[in-house]
C-alpha atoms as a PDB file:
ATOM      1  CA  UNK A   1     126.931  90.275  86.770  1.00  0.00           C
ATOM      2  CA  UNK A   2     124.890  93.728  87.518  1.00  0.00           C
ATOM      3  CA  UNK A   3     121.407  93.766  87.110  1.00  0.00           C
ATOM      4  CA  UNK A   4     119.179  96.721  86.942  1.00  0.00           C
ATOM      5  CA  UNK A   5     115.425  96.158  87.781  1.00  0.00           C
ATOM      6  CA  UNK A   6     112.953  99.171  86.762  1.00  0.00           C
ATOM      7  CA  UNK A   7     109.535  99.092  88.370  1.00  0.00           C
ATOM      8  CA  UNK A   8     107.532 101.240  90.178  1.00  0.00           C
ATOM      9  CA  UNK A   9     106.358  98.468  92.766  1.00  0.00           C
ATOM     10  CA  UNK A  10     108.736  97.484  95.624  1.00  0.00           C
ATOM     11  CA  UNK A  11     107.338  94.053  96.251  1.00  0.00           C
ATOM     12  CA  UNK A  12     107.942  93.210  92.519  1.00  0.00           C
ATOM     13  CA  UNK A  13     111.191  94.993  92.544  1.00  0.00           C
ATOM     14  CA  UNK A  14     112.170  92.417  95.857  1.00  0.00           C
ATOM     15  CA  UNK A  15     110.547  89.275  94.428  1.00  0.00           C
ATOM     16  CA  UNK A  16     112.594  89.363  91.358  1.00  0.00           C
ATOM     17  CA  UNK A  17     115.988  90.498  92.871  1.00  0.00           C
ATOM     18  CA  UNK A  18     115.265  87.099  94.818  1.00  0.00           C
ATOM     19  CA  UNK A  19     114.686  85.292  91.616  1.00  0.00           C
ATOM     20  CA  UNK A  20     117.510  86.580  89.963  1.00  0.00           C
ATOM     21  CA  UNK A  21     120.005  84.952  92.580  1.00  0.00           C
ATOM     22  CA  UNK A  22     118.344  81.596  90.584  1.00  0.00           C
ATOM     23  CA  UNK A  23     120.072  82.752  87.735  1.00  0.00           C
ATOM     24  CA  UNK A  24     123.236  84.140  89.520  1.00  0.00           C
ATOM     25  CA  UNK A  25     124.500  83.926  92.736  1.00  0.00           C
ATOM     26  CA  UNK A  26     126.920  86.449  92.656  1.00  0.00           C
ATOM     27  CA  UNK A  27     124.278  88.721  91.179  1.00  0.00           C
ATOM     28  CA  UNK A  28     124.592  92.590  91.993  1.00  0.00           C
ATOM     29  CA  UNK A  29     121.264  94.226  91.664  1.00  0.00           C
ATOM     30  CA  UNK A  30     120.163  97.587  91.471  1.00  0.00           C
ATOM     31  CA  UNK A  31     116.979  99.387  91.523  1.00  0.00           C
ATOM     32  CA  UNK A  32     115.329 102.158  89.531  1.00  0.00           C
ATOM     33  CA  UNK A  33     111.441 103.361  90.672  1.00  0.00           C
ATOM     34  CA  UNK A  34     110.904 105.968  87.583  1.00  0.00           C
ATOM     35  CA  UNK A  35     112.237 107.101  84.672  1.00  0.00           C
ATOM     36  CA  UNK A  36     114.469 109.367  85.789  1.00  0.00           C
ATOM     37  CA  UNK A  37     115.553 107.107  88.699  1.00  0.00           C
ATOM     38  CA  UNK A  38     116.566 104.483  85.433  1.00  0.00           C
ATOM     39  CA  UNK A  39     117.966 106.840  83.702  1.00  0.00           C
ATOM     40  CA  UNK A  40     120.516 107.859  86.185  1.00  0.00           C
ATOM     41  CA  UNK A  41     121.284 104.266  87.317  1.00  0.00           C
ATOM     42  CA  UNK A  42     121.903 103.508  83.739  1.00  0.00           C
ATOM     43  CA  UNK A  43     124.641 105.960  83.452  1.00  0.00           C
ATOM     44  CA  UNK A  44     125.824 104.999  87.136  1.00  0.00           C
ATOM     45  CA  UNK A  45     126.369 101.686  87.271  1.00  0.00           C
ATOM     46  CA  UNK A  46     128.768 100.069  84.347  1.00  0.00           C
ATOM     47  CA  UNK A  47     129.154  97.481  83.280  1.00  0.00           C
ATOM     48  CA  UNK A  48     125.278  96.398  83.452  1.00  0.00           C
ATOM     49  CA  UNK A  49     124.900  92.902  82.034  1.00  0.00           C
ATOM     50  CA  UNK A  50     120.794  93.278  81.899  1.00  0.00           C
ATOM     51  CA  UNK A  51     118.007  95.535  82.869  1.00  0.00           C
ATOM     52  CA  UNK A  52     114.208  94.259  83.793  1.00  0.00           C
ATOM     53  CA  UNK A  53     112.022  97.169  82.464  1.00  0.00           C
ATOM     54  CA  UNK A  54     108.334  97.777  82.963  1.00  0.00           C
ATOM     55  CA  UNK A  55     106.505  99.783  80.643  1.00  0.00           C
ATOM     56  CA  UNK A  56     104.483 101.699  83.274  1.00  0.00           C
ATOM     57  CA  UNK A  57     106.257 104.030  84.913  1.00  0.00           C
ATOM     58  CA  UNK A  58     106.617 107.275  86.283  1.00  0.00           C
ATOM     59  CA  UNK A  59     107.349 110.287  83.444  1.00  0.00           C
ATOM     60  CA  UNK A  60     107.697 107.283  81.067  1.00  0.00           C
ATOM     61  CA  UNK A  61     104.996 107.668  77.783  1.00  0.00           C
ATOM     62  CA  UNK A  62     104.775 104.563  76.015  1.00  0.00           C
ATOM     63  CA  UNK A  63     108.202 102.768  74.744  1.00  0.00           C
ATOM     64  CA  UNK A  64     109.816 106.137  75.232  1.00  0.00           C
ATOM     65  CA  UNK A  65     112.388 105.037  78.086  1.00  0.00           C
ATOM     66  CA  UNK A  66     112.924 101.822  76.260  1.00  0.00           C
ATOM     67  CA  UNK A  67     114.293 103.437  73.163  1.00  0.00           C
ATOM     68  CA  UNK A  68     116.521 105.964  75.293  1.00  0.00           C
ATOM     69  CA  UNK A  69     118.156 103.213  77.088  1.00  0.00           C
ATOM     70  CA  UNK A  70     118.782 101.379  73.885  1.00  0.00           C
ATOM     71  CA  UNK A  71     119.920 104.282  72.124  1.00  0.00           C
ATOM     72  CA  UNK A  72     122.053 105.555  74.816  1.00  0.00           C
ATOM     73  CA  UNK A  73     124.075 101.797  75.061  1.00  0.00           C
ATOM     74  CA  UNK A  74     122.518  99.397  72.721  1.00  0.00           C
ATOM     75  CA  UNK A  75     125.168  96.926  74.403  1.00  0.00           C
ATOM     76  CA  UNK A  76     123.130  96.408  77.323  1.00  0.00           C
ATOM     77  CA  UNK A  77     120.379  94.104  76.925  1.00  0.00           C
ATOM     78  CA  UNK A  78     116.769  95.300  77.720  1.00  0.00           C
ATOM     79  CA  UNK A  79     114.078  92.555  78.664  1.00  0.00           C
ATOM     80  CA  UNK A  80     110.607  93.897  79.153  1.00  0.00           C
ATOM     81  CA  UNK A  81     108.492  93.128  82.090  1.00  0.00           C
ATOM     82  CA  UNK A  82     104.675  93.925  81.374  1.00  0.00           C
ATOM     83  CA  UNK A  83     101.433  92.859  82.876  1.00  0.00           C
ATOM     84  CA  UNK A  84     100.056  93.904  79.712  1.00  0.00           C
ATOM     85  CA  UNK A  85     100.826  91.195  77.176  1.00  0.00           C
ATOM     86  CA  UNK A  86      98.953  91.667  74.212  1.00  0.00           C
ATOM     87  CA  UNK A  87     100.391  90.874  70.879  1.00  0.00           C
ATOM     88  CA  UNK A  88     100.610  94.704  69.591  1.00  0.00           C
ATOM     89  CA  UNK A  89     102.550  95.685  72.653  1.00  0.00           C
ATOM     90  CA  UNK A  90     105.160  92.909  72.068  1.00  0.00           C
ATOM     91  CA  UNK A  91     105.205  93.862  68.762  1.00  0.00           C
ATOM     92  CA  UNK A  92     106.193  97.649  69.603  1.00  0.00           C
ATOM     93  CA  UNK A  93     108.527  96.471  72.672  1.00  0.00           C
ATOM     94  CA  UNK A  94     110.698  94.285  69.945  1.00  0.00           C
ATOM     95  CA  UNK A  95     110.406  96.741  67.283  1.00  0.00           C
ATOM     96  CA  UNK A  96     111.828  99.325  69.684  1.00  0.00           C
ATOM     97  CA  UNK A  97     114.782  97.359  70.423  1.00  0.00           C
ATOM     98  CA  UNK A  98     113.887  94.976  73.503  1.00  0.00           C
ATOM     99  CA  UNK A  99     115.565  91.488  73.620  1.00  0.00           C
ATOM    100  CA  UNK A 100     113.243  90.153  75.415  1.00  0.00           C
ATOM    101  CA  UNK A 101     109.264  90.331  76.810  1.00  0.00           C
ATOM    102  CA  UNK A 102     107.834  88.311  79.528  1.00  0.00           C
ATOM    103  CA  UNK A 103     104.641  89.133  80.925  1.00  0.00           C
ATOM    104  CA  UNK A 104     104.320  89.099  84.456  1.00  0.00           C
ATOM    105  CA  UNK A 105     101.797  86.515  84.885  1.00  0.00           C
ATOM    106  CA  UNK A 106     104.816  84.075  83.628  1.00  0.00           C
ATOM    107  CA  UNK A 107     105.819  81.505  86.081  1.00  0.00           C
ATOM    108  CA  UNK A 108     109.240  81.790  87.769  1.00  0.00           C
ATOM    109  CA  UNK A 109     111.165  78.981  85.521  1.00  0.00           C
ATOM    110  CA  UNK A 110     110.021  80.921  82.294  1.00  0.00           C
ATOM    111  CA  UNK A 111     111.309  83.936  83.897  1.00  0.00           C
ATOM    112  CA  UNK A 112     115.123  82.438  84.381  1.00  0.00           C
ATOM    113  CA  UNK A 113     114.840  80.663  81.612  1.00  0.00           C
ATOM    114  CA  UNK A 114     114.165  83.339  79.145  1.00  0.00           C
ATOM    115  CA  UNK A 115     116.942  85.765  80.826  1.00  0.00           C
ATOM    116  CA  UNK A 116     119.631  82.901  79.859  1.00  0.00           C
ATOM    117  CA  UNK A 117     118.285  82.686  76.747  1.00  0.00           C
ATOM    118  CA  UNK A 118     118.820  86.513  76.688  1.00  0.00           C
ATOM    119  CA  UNK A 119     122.261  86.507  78.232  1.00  0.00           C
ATOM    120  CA  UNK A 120     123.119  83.923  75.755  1.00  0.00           C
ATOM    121  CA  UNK A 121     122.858  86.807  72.696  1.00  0.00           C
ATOM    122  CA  UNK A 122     119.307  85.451  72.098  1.00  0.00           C
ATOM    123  CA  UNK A 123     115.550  86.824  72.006  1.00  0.00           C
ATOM    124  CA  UNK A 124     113.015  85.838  74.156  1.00  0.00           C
ATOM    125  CA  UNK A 125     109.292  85.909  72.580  1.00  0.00           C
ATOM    126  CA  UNK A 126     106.312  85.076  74.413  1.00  0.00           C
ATOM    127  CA  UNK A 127     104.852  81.737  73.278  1.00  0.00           C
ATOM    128  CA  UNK A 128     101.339  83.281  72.367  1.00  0.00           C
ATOM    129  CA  UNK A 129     102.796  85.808  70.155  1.00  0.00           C
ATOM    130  CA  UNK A 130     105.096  83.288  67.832  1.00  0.00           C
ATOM    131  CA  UNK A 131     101.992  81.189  67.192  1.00  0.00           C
ATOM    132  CA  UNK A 132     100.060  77.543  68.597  1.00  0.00           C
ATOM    133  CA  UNK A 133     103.231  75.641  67.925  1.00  0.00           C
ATOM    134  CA  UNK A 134     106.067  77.166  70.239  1.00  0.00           C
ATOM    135  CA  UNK A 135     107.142  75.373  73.317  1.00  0.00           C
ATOM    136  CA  UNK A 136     106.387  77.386  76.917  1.00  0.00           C
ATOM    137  CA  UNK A 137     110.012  77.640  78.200  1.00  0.00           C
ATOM    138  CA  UNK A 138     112.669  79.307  76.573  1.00  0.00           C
ATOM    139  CA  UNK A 139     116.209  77.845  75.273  1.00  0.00           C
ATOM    140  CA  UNK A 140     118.423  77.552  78.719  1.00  0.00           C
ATOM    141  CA  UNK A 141     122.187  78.894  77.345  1.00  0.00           C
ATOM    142  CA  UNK A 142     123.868  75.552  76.976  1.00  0.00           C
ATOM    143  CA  UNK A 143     125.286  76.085  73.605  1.00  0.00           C
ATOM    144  CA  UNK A 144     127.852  79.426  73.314  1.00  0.00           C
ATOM    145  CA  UNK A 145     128.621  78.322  70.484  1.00  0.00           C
ATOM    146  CA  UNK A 146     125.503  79.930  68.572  1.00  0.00           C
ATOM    147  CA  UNK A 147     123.379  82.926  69.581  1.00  0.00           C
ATOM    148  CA  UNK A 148     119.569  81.723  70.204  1.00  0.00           C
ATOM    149  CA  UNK A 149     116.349  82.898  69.479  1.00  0.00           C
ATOM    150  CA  UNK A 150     113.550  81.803  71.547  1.00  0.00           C
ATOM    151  CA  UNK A 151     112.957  78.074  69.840  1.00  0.00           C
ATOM    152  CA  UNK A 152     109.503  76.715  68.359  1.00  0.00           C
ATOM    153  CA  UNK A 153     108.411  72.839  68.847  1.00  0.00           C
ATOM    154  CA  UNK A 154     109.136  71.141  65.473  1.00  0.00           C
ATOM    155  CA  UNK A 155     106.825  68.412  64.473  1.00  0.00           C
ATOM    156  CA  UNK A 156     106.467  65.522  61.871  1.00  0.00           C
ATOM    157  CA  UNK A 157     105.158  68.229  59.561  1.00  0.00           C
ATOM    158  CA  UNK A 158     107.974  70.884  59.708  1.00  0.00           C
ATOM    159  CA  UNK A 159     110.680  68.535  58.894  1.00  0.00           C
ATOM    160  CA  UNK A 160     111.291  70.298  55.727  1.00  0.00           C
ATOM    161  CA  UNK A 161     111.186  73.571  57.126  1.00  0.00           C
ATOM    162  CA  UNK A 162     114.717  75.397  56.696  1.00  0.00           C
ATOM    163  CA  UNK A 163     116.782  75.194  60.222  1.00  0.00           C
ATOM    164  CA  UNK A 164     119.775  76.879  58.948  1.00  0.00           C
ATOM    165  CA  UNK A 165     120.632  80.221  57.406  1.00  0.00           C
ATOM    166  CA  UNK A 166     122.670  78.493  54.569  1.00  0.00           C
ATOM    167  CA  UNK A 167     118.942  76.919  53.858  1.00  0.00           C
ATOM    168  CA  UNK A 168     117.411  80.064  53.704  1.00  0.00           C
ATOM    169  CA  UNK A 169     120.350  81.272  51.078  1.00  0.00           C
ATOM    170  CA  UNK A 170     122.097  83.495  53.330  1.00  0.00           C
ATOM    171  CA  UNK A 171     126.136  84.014  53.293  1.00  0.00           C
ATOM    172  CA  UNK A 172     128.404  84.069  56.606  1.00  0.00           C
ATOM    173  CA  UNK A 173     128.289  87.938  56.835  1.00  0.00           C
ATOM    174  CA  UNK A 174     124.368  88.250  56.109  1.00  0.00           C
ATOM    175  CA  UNK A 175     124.405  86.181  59.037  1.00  0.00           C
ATOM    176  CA  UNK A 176     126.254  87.880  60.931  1.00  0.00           C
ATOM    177  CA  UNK A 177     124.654  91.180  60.140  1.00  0.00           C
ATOM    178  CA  UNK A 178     121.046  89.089  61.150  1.00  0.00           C
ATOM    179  CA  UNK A 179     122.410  88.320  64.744  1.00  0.00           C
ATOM    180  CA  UNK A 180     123.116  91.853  64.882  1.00  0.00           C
ATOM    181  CA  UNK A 181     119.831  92.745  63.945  1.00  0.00           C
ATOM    182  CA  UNK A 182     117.987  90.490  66.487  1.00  0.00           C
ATOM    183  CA  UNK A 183     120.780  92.548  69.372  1.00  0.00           C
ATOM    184  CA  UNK A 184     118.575  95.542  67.830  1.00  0.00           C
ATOM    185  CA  UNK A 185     121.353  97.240  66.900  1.00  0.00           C
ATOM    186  CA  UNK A 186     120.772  99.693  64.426  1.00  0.00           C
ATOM    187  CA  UNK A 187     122.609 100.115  60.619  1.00  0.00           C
ATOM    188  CA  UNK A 188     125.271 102.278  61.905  1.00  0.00           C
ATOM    189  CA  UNK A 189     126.877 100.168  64.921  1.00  0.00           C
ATOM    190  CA  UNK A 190     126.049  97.110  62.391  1.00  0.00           C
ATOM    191  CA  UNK A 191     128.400  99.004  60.289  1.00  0.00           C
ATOM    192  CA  UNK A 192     130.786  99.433  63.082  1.00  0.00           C
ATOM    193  CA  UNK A 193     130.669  96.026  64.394  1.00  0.00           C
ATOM    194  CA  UNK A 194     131.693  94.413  60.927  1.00  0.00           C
ATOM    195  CA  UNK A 195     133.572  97.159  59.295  1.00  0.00           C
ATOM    196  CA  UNK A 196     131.112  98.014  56.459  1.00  0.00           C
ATOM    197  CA  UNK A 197     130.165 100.615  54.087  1.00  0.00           C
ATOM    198  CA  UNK A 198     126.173 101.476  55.186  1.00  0.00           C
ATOM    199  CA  UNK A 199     124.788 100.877  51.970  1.00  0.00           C
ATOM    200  CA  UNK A 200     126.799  97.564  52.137  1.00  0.00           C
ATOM    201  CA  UNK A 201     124.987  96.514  55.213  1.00  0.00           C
ATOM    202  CA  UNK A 202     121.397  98.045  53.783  1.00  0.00           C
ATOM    203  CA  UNK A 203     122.010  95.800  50.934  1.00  0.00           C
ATOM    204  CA  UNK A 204     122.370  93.002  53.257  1.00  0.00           C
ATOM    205  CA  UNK A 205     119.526  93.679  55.574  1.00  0.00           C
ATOM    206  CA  UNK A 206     117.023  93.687  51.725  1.00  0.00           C
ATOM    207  CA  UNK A 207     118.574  89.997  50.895  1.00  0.00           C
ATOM    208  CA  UNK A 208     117.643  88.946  54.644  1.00  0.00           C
ATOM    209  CA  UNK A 209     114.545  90.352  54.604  1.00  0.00           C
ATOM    210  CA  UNK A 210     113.561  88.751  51.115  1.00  0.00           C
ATOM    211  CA  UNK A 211     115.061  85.377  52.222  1.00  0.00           C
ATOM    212  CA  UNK A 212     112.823  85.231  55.297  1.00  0.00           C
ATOM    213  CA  UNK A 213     110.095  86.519  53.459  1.00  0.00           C
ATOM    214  CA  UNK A 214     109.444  89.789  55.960  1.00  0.00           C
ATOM    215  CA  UNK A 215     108.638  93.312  55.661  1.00  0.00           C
ATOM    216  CA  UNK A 216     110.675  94.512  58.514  1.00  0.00           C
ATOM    217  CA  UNK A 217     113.353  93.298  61.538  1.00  0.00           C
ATOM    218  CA  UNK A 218     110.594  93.121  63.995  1.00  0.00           C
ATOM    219  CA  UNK A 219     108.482  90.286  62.000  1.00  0.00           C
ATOM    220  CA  UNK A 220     112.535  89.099  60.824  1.00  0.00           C
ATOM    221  CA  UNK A 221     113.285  88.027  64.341  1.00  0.00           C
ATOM    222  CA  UNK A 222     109.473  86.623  65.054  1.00  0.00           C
ATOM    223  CA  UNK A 223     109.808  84.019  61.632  1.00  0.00           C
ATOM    224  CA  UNK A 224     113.493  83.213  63.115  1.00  0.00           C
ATOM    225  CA  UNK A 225     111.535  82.166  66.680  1.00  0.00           C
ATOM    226  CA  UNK A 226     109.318  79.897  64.490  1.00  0.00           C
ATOM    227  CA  UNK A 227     111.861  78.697  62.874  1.00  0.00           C
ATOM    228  CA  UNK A 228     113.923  77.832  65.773  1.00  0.00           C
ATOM    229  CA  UNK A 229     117.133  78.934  64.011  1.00  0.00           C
ATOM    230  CA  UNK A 230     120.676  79.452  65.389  1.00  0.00           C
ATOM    231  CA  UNK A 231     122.313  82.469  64.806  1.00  0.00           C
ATOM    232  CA  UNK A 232     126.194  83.026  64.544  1.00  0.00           C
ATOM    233  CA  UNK A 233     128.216  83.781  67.983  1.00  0.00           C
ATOM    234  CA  UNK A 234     129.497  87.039  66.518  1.00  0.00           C
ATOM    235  CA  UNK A 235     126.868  88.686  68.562  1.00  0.00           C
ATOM    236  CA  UNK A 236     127.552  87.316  72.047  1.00  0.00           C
ATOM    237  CA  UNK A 237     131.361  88.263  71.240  1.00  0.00           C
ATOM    238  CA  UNK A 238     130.471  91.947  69.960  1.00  0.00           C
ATOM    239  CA  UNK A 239     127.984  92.490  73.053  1.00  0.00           C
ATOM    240  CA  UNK A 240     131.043  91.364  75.842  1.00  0.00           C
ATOM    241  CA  UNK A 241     133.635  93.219  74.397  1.00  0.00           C
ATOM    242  CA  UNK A 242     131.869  96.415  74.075  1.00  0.00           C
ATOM    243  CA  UNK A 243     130.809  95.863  77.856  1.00  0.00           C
END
Protein backbone atom coordinates (compact mmCIF):
# COMPACT_ATOMS: atom_id res chain seq x y z
CA UNK A 1 0.00 0.00 0.00
CA UNK A 2 1.58 3.67 -0.85
CA UNK A 3 0.52 6.44 1.01
CA UNK A 4 1.04 10.03 0.23
CA UNK A 5 0.82 12.54 3.19
CA UNK A 6 0.55 16.42 2.15
CA UNK A 7 1.28 18.90 4.90
CA UNK A 8 3.32 21.64 5.38
CA UNK A 9 4.36 20.62 9.07
CA UNK A 10 7.04 17.90 9.56
CA UNK A 11 6.01 16.82 13.00
CA UNK A 12 2.45 16.15 11.64
CA UNK A 13 3.81 14.71 8.51
CA UNK A 14 6.01 12.07 11.10
CA UNK A 15 3.19 11.51 13.61
CA UNK A 16 0.88 10.23 11.04
CA UNK A 17 3.36 8.16 8.90
CA UNK A 18 3.67 6.45 12.49
CA UNK A 19 -0.02 6.06 12.71
CA UNK A 20 -0.45 4.80 9.46
CA UNK A 21 1.80 1.61 10.21
CA UNK A 22 -1.62 1.01 12.65
CA UNK A 23 -3.40 0.62 9.63
CA UNK A 24 -0.62 -1.15 7.56
CA UNK A 25 2.46 -2.55 8.32
CA UNK A 26 3.84 -2.87 5.13
CA UNK A 27 2.84 0.73 4.50
CA UNK A 28 5.12 2.81 2.01
CA UNK A 29 4.77 6.45 2.71
CA UNK A 30 5.66 9.40 0.97
CA UNK A 31 5.75 13.00 1.64
CA UNK A 32 4.67 16.17 -0.13
CA UNK A 33 5.37 19.86 1.82
CA UNK A 34 3.48 22.15 -0.96
CA UNK A 35 1.55 22.07 -3.76
CA UNK A 36 3.88 21.63 -6.16
CA UNK A 37 5.86 19.13 -4.01
CA UNK A 38 2.12 17.00 -4.20
CA UNK A 39 1.74 17.52 -7.37
CA UNK A 40 4.89 15.94 -8.53
CA UNK A 41 4.69 13.02 -6.03
CA UNK A 42 1.30 12.38 -7.40
CA UNK A 43 2.54 11.78 -10.82
CA UNK A 44 5.73 9.94 -9.30
CA UNK A 45 4.70 7.46 -7.29
CA UNK A 46 1.93 4.84 -8.84
CA UNK A 47 0.06 3.02 -7.74
CA UNK A 48 -0.99 5.37 -4.63
CA UNK A 49 -3.68 3.62 -2.61
CA UNK A 50 -4.49 7.07 -0.50
CA UNK A 51 -3.32 10.56 0.01
CA UNK A 52 -3.74 12.66 3.52
CA UNK A 53 -4.27 16.28 2.25
CA UNK A 54 -4.34 19.49 4.22
CA UNK A 55 -6.04 22.36 2.94
CA UNK A 56 -3.34 24.90 3.94
CA UNK A 57 -0.62 24.81 1.99
CA UNK A 58 1.93 26.42 0.13
CA UNK A 59 0.67 27.96 -3.58
CA UNK A 60 -2.55 26.04 -2.73
CA UNK A 61 -5.91 28.67 -2.79
CA UNK A 62 -8.73 27.07 -1.28
CA UNK A 63 -9.87 23.39 -2.61
CA UNK A 64 -7.81 24.18 -5.67
CA UNK A 65 -5.14 21.24 -5.22
CA UNK A 66 -7.91 18.99 -4.11
CA UNK A 67 -9.80 19.19 -7.34
CA UNK A 68 -6.46 18.83 -9.49
CA UNK A 69 -5.57 15.69 -7.80
CA UNK A 70 -9.03 14.35 -8.27
CA UNK A 71 -9.27 15.41 -11.68
CA UNK A 72 -5.93 14.30 -12.68
CA UNK A 73 -6.73 10.37 -11.19
CA UNK A 74 -10.08 10.30 -9.61
CA UNK A 75 -8.96 6.56 -8.77
CA UNK A 76 -6.94 7.58 -5.97
CA UNK A 77 -8.74 8.34 -2.93
CA UNK A 78 -8.30 11.83 -1.28
CA UNK A 79 -9.05 12.15 2.59
CA UNK A 80 -8.80 15.65 3.93
CA UNK A 81 -6.87 16.57 6.95
CA UNK A 82 -7.99 20.10 8.36
CA UNK A 83 -7.70 21.85 11.64
CA UNK A 84 -10.43 23.84 10.39
CA UNK A 85 -13.60 21.78 10.72
CA UNK A 86 -16.47 23.79 10.25
CA UNK A 87 -19.49 22.47 8.53
CA UNK A 88 -19.14 24.78 5.23
CA UNK A 89 -15.61 23.61 4.70
CA UNK A 90 -16.67 19.90 4.82
CA UNK A 91 -19.28 20.74 2.74
CA UNK A 92 -16.87 22.24 -0.09
CA UNK A 93 -14.08 19.42 0.64
CA UNK A 94 -16.93 16.61 -0.30
CA UNK A 95 -18.45 18.59 -2.94
CA UNK A 96 -15.01 18.87 -4.53
CA UNK A 97 -14.50 15.28 -4.62
CA UNK A 98 -12.81 14.24 -1.15
CA UNK A 99 -13.70 10.76 0.31
CA UNK A 100 -13.06 11.59 3.35
CA UNK A 101 -12.55 14.69 6.18
CA UNK A 102 -11.16 14.32 9.56
CA UNK A 103 -10.23 17.20 11.47
CA UNK A 104 -7.13 17.13 13.18
CA UNK A 105 -8.24 17.46 16.63
CA UNK A 106 -9.69 13.70 15.99
CA UNK A 107 -8.26 11.12 18.20
CA UNK A 108 -5.94 8.48 16.70
CA UNK A 109 -8.64 5.43 16.54
CA UNK A 110 -11.04 7.80 14.51
CA UNK A 111 -8.19 8.52 12.36
CA UNK A 112 -7.55 4.58 11.34
CA UNK A 113 -10.78 3.94 11.55
CA UNK A 114 -12.12 6.34 9.07
CA UNK A 115 -9.11 5.52 6.48
CA UNK A 116 -10.53 1.74 6.44
CA UNK A 117 -13.69 2.92 6.07
CA UNK A 118 -12.17 4.88 3.10
CA UNK A 119 -10.08 2.05 1.72
CA UNK A 120 -13.13 0.00 1.94
CA UNK A 121 -14.84 2.25 -1.18
CA UNK A 122 -16.62 4.24 1.59
CA UNK A 123 -16.94 8.03 2.83
CA UNK A 124 -15.89 9.21 5.92
CA UNK A 125 -18.04 12.30 7.40
CA UNK A 126 -17.31 13.95 10.51
CA UNK A 127 -19.91 13.12 13.18
CA UNK A 128 -20.85 16.90 13.81
CA UNK A 129 -21.59 17.52 10.28
CA UNK A 130 -24.18 14.36 9.66
CA UNK A 131 -26.19 15.54 12.67
CA UNK A 132 -26.71 14.67 16.91
CA UNK A 133 -27.39 11.08 16.05
CA UNK A 134 -24.15 9.61 14.31
CA UNK A 135 -21.84 7.39 16.21
CA UNK A 136 -17.98 8.92 16.81
CA UNK A 137 -15.99 6.13 15.03
CA UNK A 138 -16.28 5.23 11.63
CA UNK A 139 -17.29 1.67 9.99
CA UNK A 140 -13.85 -0.53 10.34
CA UNK A 141 -13.81 -2.52 6.62
CA UNK A 142 -15.08 -5.87 7.76
CA UNK A 143 -17.63 -6.36 5.13
CA UNK A 144 -16.09 -6.27 1.20
CA UNK A 145 -18.91 -7.31 0.30
CA UNK A 146 -20.65 -3.71 0.23
CA UNK A 147 -19.03 -0.29 -0.15
CA UNK A 148 -19.70 1.89 3.19
CA UNK A 149 -20.56 5.19 3.98
CA UNK A 150 -19.68 6.52 7.26
CA UNK A 151 -22.76 4.83 9.45
CA UNK A 152 -25.32 6.81 11.80
CA UNK A 153 -26.58 5.22 15.31
CA UNK A 154 -30.13 3.90 14.61
CA UNK A 155 -32.54 4.10 17.43
CA UNK A 156 -36.06 2.82 18.52
CA UNK A 157 -37.38 5.71 16.46
CA UNK A 158 -35.66 5.14 13.03
CA UNK A 159 -36.74 1.65 12.70
CA UNK A 160 -38.80 2.53 9.79
CA UNK A 161 -36.31 4.52 8.20
CA UNK A 162 -35.28 2.93 4.67
CA UNK A 163 -31.76 0.89 5.09
CA UNK A 164 -31.65 -0.30 1.62
CA UNK A 165 -31.59 1.23 -1.83
CA UNK A 166 -34.40 -1.18 -3.05
CA UNK A 167 -36.40 0.82 -0.07
CA UNK A 168 -35.64 3.97 -1.39
CA UNK A 169 -36.95 2.65 -5.07
CA UNK A 170 -33.72 2.47 -6.67
CA UNK A 171 -32.73 -0.36 -9.43
CA UNK A 172 -29.27 -2.38 -9.40
CA UNK A 173 -27.60 0.08 -11.89
CA UNK A 174 -28.93 3.40 -10.10
CA UNK A 175 -27.08 1.84 -7.46
CA UNK A 176 -24.35 1.28 -8.91
CA UNK A 177 -24.12 4.64 -10.57
CA UNK A 178 -24.74 6.08 -6.57
CA UNK A 179 -21.52 4.22 -5.33
CA UNK A 180 -19.90 5.85 -8.11
CA UNK A 181 -21.07 9.04 -7.18
CA UNK A 182 -20.02 8.87 -3.46
CA UNK A 183 -16.06 7.71 -5.30
CA UNK A 184 -16.76 11.42 -6.71
CA UNK A 185 -16.38 10.38 -9.91
CA UNK A 186 -17.79 12.57 -12.30
CA UNK A 187 -20.69 11.72 -15.29
CA UNK A 188 -18.17 10.87 -17.80
CA UNK A 189 -15.93 8.05 -16.02
CA UNK A 190 -19.54 7.02 -14.51
CA UNK A 191 -20.24 6.54 -18.09
CA UNK A 192 -17.07 4.70 -18.61
CA UNK A 193 -17.21 2.57 -15.64
CA UNK A 194 -20.75 1.07 -16.61
CA UNK A 195 -20.79 1.45 -20.30
CA UNK A 196 -23.52 4.14 -20.64
CA UNK A 197 -24.85 6.70 -22.87
CA UNK A 198 -24.35 10.25 -20.63
CA UNK A 199 -27.76 11.24 -20.77
CA UNK A 200 -28.46 7.61 -19.61
CA UNK A 201 -26.46 8.10 -16.52
CA UNK A 202 -27.89 11.98 -16.05
CA UNK A 203 -31.19 10.36 -16.08
CA UNK A 204 -30.10 8.14 -13.39
CA UNK A 205 -28.33 10.58 -11.19
CA UNK A 206 -32.30 12.88 -11.35
CA UNK A 207 -34.14 9.45 -10.09
CA UNK A 208 -31.36 9.21 -7.22
CA UNK A 209 -31.48 12.50 -6.38
CA UNK A 210 -35.44 12.58 -6.18
CA UNK A 211 -35.43 9.22 -4.28
CA UNK A 212 -33.17 10.61 -1.55
CA UNK A 213 -34.88 13.70 -1.60
CA UNK A 214 -31.51 16.02 -2.40
CA UNK A 215 -30.60 18.85 -4.47
CA UNK A 216 -27.16 17.76 -5.29
CA UNK A 217 -24.35 14.65 -4.75
CA UNK A 218 -22.76 16.49 -1.96
CA UNK A 219 -26.07 16.55 0.39
CA UNK A 220 -26.76 12.76 -1.69
CA UNK A 221 -23.85 11.20 0.09
CA UNK A 222 -24.52 13.25 3.61
CA UNK A 223 -28.53 11.67 3.75
CA UNK A 224 -26.75 8.17 2.75
CA UNK A 225 -24.34 8.74 6.14
CA UNK A 226 -27.63 9.26 8.08
CA UNK A 227 -29.03 6.67 6.72
CA UNK A 228 -26.33 4.27 7.32
CA UNK A 229 -26.84 2.60 3.92
CA UNK A 230 -24.68 0.04 2.06
CA UNK A 231 -23.72 0.67 -1.23
CA UNK A 232 -22.96 -1.99 -4.02
CA UNK A 233 -19.16 -3.40 -4.27
CA UNK A 234 -18.97 -2.26 -7.88
CA UNK A 235 -17.03 0.64 -6.59
CA UNK A 236 -14.28 -1.04 -4.58
CA UNK A 237 -13.87 -3.36 -7.82
CA UNK A 238 -13.80 -0.28 -10.37
CA UNK A 239 -11.30 1.73 -7.96
CA UNK A 240 -8.60 -1.59 -7.81
CA UNK A 241 -8.67 -2.34 -11.23
CA UNK A 242 -8.09 1.04 -12.52
CA UNK A 243 -5.11 1.20 -9.91
Amino acid sequence: MNILIVDDHPLIREGLANVLAELDSGARVFEAASADEAVAAFAQHAPLSLVLLDLGLPGAQGMSLLEQLRGTRPDVPVVVLSANDQRDVVLAAIDAGAMGFISKRSPTPVLVNALRLVLAGGVYVPPQVIGPTAVTDAVPAANASAAPVAAAARGPAELRTPRTLAELGLTDRQAEVLALIVQGKPNKLICRDLDLAEGTVKTHISAILRALDVANRTQAVFKLSKLGIQLPALAIRARRGAQ
